[in-house]
Protein backbone atom coordinates (compact mmCIF):
# COMPACT_ATOMS: atom_id res chain seq x y z
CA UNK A 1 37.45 -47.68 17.57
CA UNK A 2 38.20 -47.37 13.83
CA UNK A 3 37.90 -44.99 11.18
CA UNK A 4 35.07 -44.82 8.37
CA UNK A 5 34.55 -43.71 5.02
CA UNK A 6 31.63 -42.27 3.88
CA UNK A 7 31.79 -41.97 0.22
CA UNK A 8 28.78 -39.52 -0.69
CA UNK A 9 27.08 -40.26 -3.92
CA UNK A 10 24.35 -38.67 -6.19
CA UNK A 11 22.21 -35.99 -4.53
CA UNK A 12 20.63 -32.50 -5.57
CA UNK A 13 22.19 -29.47 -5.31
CA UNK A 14 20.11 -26.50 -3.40
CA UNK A 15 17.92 -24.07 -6.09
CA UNK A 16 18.38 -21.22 -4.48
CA UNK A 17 20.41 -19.47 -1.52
CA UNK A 18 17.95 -20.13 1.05
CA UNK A 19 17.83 -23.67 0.16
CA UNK A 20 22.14 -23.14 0.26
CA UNK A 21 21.70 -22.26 3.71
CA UNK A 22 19.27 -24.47 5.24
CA UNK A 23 21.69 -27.33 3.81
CA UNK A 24 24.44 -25.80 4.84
CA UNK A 25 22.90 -25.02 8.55
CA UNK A 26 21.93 -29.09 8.39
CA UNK A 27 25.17 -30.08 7.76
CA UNK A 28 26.75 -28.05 10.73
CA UNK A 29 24.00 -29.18 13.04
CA UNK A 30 24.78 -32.87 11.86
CA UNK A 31 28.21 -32.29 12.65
CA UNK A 32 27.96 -31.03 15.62
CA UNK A 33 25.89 -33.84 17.10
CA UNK A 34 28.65 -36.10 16.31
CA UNK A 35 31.33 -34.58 18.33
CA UNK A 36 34.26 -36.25 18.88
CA UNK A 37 33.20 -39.18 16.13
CA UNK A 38 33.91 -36.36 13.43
CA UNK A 39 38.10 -37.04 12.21
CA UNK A 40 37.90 -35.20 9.05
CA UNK A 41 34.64 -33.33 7.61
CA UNK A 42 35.82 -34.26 4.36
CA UNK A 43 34.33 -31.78 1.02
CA UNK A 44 32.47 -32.33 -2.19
CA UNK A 45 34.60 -33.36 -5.13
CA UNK A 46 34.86 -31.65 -8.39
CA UNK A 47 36.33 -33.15 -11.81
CA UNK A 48 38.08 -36.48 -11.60
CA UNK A 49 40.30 -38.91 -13.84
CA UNK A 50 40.30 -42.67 -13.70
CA UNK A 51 44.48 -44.30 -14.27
CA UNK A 52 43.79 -47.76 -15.39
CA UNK A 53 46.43 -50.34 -14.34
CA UNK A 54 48.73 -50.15 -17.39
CA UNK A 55 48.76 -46.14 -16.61
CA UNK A 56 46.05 -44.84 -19.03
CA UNK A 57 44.33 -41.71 -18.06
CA UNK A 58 40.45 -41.60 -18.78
CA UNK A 59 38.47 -38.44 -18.09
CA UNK A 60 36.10 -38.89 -14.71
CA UNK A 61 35.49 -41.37 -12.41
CA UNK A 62 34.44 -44.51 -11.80
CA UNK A 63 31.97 -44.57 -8.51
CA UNK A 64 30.07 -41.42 -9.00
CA UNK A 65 31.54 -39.77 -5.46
CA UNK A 66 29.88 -36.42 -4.77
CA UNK A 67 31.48 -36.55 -1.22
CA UNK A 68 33.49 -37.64 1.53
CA UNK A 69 33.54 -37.49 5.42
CA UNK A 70 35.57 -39.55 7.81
CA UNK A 71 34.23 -40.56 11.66
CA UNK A 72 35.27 -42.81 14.28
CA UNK A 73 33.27 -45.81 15.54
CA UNK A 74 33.00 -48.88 17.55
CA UNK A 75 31.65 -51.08 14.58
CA UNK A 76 30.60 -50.91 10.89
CA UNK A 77 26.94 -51.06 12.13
CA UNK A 78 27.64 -47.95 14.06
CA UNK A 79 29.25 -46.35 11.37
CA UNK A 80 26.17 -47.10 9.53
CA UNK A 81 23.77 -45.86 12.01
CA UNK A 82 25.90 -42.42 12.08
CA UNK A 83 25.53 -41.75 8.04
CA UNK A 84 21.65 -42.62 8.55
CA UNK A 85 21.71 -39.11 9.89
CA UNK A 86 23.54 -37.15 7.26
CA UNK A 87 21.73 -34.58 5.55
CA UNK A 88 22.78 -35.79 2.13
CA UNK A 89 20.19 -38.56 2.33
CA UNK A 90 17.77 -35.57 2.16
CA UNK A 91 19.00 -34.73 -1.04
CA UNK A 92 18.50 -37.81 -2.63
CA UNK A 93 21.92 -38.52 -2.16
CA UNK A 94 23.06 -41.83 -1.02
CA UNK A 95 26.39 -43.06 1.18
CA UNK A 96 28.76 -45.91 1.25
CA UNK A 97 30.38 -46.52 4.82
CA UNK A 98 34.15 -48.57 3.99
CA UNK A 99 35.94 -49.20 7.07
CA UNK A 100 39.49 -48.07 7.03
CA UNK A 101 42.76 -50.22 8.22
CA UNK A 102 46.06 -48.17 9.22
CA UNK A 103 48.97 -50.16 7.14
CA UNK A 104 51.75 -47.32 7.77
């Protein structure tokens, strides 16, 4: 098994506090049919900065992340099958699945 990005970009936000909590309730429910694939939530991201290789700072990012969540899987397709689920795509969000490598 490894571990998986997936880098949450774009999407709507909910109009109203209804709409809030239907999202909300989707999200939960998603997460809970994962179970044990779930190793970090993750959040939305706020404001950002980009540091350039000679150390300039620029104001905001470069990718456009909205998002993150970490899971588990056996393979890359898997990990792709599990964000076909996430309620972000119903916000005309989209996701990026990286695989991640332990180096430390």
């Amino acid at each position: 098994m490894a571990n998986y990005l997936l880098a949450y970009t774009g999407g709507t936000e909910p109009q109203s506090e209804e709409e809030g909590k239907a999202v909300m309730d989707a999200w939960v429910a998603w997460f809970t049919s994962l179970g044990a694939a779930v190793v970090d939530p993750g959040n939305p991201t706020g404001p950002a900065a980009t540091v350039a290789s000679d150390g300039s700072v620029a104001e905001g990012g470069t990718s456009g992340i909205s998002g993150y969540s970490v899971v588990s899987a056996d393979s890359l397709e898997a990990a792709t099958a599990i964000a076909q689920g996430c309620p972000h795509l119903a916000a005309a969000g989209a996701i990026e699945v990286y695989e991640t490598f332990d180096v430390m």
